[in-house]
C-alpha atoms as a PDB file:
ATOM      1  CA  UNK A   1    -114.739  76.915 207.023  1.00  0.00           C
ATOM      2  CA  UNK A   2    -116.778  78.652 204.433  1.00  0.00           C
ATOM      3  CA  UNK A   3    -113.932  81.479 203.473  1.00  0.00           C
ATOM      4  CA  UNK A   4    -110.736  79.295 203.876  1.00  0.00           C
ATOM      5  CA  UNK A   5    -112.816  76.624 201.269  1.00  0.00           C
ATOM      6  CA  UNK A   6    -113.074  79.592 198.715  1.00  0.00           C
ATOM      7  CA  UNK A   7    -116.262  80.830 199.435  1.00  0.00           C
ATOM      8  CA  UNK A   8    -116.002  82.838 196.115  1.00  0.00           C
ATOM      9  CA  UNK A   9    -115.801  79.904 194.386  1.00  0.00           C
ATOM     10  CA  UNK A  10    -119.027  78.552 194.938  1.00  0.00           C
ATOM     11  CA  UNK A  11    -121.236  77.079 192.476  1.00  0.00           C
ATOM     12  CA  UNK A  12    -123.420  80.524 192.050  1.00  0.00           C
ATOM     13  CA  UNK A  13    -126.823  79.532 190.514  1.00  0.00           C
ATOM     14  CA  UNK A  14    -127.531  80.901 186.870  1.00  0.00           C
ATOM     15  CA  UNK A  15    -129.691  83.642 187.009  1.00  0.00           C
ATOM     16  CA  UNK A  16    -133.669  83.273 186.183  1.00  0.00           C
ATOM     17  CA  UNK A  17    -132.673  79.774 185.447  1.00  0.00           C
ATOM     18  CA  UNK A  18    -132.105  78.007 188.686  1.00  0.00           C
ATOM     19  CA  UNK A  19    -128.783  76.040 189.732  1.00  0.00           C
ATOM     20  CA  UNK A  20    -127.997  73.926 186.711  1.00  0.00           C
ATOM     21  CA  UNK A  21    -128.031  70.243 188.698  1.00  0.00           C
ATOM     22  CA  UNK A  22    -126.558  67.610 186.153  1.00  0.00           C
ATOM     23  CA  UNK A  23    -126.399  64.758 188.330  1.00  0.00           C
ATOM     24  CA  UNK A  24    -127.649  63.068 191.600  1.00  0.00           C
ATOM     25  CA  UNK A  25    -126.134  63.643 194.708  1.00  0.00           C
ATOM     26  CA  UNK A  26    -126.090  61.285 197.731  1.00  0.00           C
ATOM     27  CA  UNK A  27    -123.304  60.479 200.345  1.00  0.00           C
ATOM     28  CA  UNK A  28    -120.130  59.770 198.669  1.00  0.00           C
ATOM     29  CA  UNK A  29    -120.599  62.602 196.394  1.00  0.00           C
ATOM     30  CA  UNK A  30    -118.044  65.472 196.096  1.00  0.00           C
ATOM     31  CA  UNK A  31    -117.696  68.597 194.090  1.00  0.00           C
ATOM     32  CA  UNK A  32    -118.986  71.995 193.575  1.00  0.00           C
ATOM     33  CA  UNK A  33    -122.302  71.020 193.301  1.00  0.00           C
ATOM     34  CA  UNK A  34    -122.825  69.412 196.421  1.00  0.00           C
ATOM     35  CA  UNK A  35    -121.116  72.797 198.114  1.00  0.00           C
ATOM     36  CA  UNK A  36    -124.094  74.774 196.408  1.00  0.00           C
ATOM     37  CA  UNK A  37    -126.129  72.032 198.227  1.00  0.00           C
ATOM     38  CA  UNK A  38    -124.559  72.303 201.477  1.00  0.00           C
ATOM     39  CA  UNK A  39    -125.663  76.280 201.710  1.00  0.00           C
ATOM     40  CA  UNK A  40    -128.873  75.471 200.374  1.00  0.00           C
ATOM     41  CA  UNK A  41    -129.809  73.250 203.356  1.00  0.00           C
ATOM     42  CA  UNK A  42    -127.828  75.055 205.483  1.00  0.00           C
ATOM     43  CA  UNK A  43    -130.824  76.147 207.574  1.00  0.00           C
ATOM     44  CA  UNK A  44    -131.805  72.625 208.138  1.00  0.00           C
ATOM     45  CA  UNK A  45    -129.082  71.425 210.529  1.00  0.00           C
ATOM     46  CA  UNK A  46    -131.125  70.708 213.504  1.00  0.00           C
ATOM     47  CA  UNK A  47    -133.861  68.861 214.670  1.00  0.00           C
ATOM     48  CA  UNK A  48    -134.159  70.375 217.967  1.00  0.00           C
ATOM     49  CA  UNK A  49    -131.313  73.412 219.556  1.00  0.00           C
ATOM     50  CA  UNK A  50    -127.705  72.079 218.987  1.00  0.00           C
ATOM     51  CA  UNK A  51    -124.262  74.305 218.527  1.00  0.00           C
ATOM     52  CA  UNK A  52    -123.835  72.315 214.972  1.00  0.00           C
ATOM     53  CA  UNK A  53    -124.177  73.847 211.060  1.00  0.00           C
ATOM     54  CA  UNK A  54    -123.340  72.083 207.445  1.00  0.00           C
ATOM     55  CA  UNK A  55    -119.813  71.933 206.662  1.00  0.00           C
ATOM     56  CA  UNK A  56    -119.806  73.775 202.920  1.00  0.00           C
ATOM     57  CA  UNK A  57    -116.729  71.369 202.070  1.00  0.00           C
ATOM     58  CA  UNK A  58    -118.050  70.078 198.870  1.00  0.00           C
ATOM     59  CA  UNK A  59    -118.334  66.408 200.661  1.00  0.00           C
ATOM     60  CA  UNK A  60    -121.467  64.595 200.595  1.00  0.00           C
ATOM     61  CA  UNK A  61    -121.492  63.185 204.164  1.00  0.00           C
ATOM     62  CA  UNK A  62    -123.517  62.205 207.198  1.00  0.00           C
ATOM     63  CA  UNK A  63    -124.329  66.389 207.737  1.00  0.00           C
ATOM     64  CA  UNK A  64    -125.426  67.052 204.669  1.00  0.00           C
ATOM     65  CA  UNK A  65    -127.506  63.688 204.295  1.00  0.00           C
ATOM     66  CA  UNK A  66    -129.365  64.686 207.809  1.00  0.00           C
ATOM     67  CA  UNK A  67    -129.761  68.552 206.634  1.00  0.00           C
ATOM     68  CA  UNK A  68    -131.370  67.207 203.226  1.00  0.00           C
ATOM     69  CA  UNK A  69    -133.693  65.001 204.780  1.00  0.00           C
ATOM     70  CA  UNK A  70    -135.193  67.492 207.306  1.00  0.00           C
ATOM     71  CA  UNK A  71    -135.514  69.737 203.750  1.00  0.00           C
ATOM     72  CA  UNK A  72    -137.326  66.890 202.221  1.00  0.00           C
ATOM     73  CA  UNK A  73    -139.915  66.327 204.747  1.00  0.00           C
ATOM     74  CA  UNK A  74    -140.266  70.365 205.079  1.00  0.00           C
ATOM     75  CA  UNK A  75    -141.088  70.414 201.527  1.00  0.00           C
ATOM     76  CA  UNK A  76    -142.904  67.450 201.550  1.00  0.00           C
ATOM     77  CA  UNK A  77    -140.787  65.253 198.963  1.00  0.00           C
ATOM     78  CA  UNK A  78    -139.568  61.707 199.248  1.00  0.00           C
ATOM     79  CA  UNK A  79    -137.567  62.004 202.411  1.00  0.00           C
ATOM     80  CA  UNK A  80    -134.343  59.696 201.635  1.00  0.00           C
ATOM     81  CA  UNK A  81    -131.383  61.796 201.874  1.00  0.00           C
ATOM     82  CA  UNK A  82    -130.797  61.384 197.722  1.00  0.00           C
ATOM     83  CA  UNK A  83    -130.655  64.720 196.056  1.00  0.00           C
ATOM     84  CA  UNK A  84    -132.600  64.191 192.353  1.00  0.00           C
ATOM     85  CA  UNK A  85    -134.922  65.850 190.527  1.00  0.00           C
ATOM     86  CA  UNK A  86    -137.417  66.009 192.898  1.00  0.00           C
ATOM     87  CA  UNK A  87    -135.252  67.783 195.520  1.00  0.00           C
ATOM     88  CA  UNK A  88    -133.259  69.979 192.842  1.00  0.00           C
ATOM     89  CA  UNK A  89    -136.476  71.454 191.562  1.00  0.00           C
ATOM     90  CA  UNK A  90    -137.684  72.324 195.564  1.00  0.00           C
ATOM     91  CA  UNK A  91    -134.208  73.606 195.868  1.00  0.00           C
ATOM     92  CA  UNK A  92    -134.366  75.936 192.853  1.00  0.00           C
ATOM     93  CA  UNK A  93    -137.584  77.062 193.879  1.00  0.00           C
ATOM     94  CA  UNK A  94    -136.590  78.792 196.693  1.00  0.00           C
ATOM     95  CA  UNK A  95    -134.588  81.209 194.290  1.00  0.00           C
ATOM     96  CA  UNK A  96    -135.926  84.275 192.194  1.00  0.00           C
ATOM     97  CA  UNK A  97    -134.377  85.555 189.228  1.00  0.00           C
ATOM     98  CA  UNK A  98    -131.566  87.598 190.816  1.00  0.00           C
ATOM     99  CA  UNK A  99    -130.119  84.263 192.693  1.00  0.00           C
ATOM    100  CA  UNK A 100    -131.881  85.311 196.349  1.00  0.00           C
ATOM    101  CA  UNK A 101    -135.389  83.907 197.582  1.00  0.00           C
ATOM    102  CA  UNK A 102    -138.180  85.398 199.626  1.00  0.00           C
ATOM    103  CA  UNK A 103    -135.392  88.346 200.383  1.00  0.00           C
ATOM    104  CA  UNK A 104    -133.515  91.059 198.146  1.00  0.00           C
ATOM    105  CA  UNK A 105    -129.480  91.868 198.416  1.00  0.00           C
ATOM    106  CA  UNK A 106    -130.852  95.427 198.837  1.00  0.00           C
ATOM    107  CA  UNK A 107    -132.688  94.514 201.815  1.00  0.00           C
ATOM    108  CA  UNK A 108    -128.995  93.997 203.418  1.00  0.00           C
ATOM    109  CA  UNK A 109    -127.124  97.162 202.041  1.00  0.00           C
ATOM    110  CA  UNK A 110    -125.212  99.322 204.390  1.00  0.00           C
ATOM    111  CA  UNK A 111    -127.563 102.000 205.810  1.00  0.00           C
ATOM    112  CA  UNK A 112    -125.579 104.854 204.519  1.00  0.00           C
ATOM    113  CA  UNK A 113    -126.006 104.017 200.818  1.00  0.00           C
ATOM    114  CA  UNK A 114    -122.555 102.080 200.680  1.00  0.00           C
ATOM    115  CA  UNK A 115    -124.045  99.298 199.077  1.00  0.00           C
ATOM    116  CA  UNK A 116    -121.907  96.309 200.286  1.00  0.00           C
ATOM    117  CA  UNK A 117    -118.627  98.469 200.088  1.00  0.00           C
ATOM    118  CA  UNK A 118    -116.684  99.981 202.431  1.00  0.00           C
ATOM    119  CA  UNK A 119    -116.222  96.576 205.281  1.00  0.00           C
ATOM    120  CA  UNK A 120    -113.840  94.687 206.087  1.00  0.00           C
ATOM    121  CA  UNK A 121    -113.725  92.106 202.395  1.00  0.00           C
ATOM    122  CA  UNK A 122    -114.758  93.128 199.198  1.00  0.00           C
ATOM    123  CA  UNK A 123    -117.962  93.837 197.468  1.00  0.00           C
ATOM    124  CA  UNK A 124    -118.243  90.535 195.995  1.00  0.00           C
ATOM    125  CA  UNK A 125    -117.044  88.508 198.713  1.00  0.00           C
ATOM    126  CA  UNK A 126    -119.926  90.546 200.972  1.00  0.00           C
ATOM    127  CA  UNK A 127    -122.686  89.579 198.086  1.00  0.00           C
ATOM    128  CA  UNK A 128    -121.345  85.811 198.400  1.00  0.00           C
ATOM    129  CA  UNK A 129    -121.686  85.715 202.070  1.00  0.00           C
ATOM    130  CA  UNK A 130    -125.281  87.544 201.811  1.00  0.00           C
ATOM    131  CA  UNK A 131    -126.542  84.945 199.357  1.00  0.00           C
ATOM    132  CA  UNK A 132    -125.221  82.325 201.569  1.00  0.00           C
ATOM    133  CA  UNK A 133    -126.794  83.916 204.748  1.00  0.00           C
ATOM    134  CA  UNK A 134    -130.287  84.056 202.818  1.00  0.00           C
ATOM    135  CA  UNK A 135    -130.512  80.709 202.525  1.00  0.00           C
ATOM    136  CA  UNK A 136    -130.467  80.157 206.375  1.00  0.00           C
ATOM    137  CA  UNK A 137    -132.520  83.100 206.784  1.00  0.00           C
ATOM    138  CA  UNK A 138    -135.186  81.262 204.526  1.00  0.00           C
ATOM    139  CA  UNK A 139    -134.970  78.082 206.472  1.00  0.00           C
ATOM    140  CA  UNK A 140    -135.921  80.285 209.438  1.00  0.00           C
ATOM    141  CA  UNK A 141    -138.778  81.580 207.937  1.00  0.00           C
ATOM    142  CA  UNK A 142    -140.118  78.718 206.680  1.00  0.00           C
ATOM    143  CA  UNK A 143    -139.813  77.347 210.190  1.00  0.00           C
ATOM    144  CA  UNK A 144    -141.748  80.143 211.656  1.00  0.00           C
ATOM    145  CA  UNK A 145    -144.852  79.164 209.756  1.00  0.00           C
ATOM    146  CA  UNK A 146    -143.805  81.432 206.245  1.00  0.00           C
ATOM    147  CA  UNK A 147    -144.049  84.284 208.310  1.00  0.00           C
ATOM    148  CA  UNK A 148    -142.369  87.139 206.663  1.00  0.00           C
ATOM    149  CA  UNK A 149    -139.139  88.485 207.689  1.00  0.00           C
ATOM    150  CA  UNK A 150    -137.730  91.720 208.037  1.00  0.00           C
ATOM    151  CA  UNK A 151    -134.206  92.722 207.945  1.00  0.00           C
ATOM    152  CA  UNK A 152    -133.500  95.700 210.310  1.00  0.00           C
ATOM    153  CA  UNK A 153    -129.550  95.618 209.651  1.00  0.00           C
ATOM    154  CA  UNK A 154    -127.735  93.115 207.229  1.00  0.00           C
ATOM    155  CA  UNK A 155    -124.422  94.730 205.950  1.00  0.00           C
ATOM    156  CA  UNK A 156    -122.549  97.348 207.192  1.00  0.00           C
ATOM    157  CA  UNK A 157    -119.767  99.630 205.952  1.00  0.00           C
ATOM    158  CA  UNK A 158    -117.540 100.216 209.154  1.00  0.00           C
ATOM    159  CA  UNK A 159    -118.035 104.356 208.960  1.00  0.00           C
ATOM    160  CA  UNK A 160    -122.077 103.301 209.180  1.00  0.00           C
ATOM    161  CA  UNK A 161    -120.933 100.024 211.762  1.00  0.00           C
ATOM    162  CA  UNK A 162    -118.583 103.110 214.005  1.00  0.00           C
ATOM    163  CA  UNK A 163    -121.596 105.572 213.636  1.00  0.00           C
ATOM    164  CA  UNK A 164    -124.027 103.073 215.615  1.00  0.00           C
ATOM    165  CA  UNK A 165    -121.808 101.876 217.975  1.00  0.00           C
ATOM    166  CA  UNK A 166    -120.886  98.670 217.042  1.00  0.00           C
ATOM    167  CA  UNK A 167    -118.294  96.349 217.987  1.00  0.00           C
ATOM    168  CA  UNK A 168    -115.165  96.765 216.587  1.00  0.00           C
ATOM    169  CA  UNK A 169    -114.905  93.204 215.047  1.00  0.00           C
ATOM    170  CA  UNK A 170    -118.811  93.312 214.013  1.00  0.00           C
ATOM    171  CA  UNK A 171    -119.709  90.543 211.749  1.00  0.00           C
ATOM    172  CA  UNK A 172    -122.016  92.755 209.870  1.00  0.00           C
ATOM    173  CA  UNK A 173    -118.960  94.325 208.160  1.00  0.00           C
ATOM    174  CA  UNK A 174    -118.687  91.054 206.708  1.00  0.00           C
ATOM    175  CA  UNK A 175    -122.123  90.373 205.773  1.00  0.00           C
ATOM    176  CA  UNK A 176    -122.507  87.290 207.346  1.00  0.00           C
ATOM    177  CA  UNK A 177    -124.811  88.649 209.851  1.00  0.00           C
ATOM    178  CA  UNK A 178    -128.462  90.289 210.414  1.00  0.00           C
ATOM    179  CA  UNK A 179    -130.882  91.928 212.686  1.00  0.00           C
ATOM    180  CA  UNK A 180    -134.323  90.429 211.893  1.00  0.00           C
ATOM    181  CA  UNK A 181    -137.486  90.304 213.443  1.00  0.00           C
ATOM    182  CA  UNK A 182    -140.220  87.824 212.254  1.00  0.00           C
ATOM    183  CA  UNK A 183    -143.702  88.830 211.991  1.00  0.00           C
ATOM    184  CA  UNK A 184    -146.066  87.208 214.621  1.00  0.00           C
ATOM    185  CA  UNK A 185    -143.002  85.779 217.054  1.00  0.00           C
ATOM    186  CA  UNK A 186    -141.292  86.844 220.219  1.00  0.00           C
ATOM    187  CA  UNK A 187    -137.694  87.775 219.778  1.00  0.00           C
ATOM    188  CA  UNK A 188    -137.550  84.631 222.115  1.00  0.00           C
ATOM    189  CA  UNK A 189    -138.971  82.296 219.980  1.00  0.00           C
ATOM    190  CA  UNK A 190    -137.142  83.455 216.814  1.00  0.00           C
ATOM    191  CA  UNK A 191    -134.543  83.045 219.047  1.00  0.00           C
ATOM    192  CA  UNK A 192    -135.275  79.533 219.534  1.00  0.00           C
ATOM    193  CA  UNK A 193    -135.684  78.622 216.155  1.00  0.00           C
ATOM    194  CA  UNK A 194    -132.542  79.695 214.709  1.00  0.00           C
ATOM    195  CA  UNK A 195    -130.847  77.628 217.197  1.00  0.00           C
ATOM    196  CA  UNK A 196    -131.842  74.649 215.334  1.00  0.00           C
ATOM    197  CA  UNK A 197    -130.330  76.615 211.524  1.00  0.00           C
ATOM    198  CA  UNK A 198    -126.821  76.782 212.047  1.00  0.00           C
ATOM    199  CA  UNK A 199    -126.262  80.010 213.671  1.00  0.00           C
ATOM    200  CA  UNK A 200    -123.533  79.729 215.464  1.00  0.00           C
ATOM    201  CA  UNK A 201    -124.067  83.760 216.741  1.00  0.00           C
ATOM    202  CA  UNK A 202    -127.154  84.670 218.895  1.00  0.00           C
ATOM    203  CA  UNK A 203    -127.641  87.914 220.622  1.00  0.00           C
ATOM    204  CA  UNK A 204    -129.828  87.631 224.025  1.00  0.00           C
ATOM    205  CA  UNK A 205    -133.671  87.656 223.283  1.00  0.00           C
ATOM    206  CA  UNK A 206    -134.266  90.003 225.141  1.00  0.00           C
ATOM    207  CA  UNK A 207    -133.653  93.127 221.973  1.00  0.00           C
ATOM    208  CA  UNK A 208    -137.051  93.518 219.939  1.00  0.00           C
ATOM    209  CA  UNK A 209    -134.862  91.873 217.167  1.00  0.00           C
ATOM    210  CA  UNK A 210    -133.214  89.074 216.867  1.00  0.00           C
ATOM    211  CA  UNK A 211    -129.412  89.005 215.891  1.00  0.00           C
ATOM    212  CA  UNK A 212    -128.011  86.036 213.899  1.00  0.00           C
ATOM    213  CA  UNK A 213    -124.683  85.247 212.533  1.00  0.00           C
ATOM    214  CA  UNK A 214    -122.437  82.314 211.521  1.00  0.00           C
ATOM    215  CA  UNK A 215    -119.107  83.438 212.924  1.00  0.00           C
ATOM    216  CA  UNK A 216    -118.021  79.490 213.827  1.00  0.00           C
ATOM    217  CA  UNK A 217    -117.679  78.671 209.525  1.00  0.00           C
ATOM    218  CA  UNK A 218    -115.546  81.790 208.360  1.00  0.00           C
ATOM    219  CA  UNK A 219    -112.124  82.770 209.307  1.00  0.00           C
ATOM    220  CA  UNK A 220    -112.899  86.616 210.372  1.00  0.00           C
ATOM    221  CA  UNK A 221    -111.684  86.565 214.309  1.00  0.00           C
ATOM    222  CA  UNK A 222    -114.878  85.487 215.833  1.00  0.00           C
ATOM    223  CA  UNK A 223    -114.659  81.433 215.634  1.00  0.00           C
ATOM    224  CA  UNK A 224    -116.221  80.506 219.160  1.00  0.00           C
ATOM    225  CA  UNK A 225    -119.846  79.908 219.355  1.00  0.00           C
ATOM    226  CA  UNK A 226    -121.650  82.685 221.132  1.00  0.00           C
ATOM    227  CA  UNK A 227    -125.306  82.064 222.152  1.00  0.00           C
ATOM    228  CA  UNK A 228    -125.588  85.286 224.639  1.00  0.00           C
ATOM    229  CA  UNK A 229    -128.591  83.929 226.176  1.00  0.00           C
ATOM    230  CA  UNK A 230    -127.621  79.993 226.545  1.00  0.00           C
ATOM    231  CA  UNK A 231    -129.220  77.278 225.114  1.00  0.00           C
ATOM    232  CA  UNK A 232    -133.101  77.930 225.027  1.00  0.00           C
ATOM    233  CA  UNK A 233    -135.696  75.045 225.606  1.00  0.00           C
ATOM    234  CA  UNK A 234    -138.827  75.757 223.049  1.00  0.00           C
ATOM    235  CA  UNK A 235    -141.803  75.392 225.038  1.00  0.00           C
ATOM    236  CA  UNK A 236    -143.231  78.345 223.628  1.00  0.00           C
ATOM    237  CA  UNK A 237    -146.107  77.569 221.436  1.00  0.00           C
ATOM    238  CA  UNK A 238    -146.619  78.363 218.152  1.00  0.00           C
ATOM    239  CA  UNK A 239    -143.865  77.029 216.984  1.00  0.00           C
ATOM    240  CA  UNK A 240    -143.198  75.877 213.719  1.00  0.00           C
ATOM    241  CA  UNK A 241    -139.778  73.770 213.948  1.00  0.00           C
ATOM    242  CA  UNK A 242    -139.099  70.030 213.229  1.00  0.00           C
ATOM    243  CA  UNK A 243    -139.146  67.136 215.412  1.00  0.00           C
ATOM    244  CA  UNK A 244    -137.420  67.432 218.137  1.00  0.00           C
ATOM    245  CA  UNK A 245    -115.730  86.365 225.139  1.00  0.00           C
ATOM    246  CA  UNK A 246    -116.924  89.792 224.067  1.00  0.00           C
ATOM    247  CA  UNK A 247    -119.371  89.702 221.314  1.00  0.00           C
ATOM    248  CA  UNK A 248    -118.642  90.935 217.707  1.00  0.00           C
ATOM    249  CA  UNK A 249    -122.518  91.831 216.805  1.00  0.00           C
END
């Protein structure tokens, strides 16, 4: 799980100068390095719907080998599972000078001006689990044909989480959680394609957002996988993906 492992801990790129890789990485490989990987390709742990994500353990293994090949051939690099300089510049590109990517941390502060204070971890531990959501989120997008995203709720303070009615246990008052909707898709088919980036929290389609979250990797009191509307086949087109208890929103 991504807290009990020290999620603070985390390799956390240099800023305006991309994650300082040293080495290649390939199975076999452990360290901090390969847990920056790991929530780099995060977003790439399906081919096709499956209750599964990355382990961020710091372990090179069969996971994270299968995650960085579906990068690879998403980017359009050599597609065999070896992370060198190829891969670590593709994975560095994704990043802008403040450590995020095609998103900002203020696009997930706490409606009522809180920032990321006032949940239920700290401030930093909330920015940590923000950067680590953005990299899913970015899988997502690029999955949906680069089609931008918009965050309607990332982070929430729990005076701003009580004030709208949310769950008691919400996982946005540990920012590991957002409301999005995707220009150009169905809530359904957004939907669809985050079942295949390691969301292991999915509100029902039905919303005119979409509501992802990663519950099933931290230790915050909302473990079980919870797709509210099941397991959804993708036969909607337009499509850009690869080959084939009470909720706490």
């Amino acid at each position: 799980m991504l807290r009990a492992a020290g999620v603070l801990a985390a390799g956390v790129p240099l800023l305006g100068a991309g994650y300082p890789w040293t080495r290649e990485l390939r199975v076999g490989s452990t360290g901090e390095d390969v847990r920056e990987l790991q929530i780099r390709v995060a977003g790439w742990a399906a081919d096709a719907p499956a209750q599964t994500y990355v382990e961020v353990d710091g372990e090179f293994g069969p996971g994270t080998e299968a995650a960085v090949l579906r990068f690879q051939r998403a980017y359009g690099l050599r597609a065999d599972g070896v992370v060198a300089t190829e891969t670590h510049d593709a994975l560095n590109d994704l990043e802008s000078a403040d450590g995020t990517q095609n998103f900002t941390f203020e696009e997930f502060h706490s409606k009522d001006g809180s920032s990321f204070s006032g949940g239920k971890v700290s401030p930093g531990e909330v920015r940590e689990n923000i950067r680590v959501l953005m990299y899913k989120l970015e899988a997502l997008r690029r999955k949906a044909g680069s089609a931008p995203v918009t965050i309607n709720s990332g982070f929430r303070s729990k005076s701003h989480n009580a004030s709208v009615g949310g769950a008691s246990n919400s996982q946005h008052m540990y920012g590991i959680t957002a409301d999005i909707v995707v220009r150009g898709k169905t809530t359904r088919q957004v939907y669809v394609i985050a079942e295949t980036c390691g969301f292991s929290g999915l509100e029902r389609h039905t919303n005119s957002w979409q509501h992802v979250d990663s519950r099933a990797e931290y230790s915050y009191g909302a473990n079980a996988w919870w797709w509210e509307s099941g397991t959804v086949t993708r036969t909607d087109p337009g499509l850009v993906l690869p080959p084939e208890p009470h909720p706490t929103c």
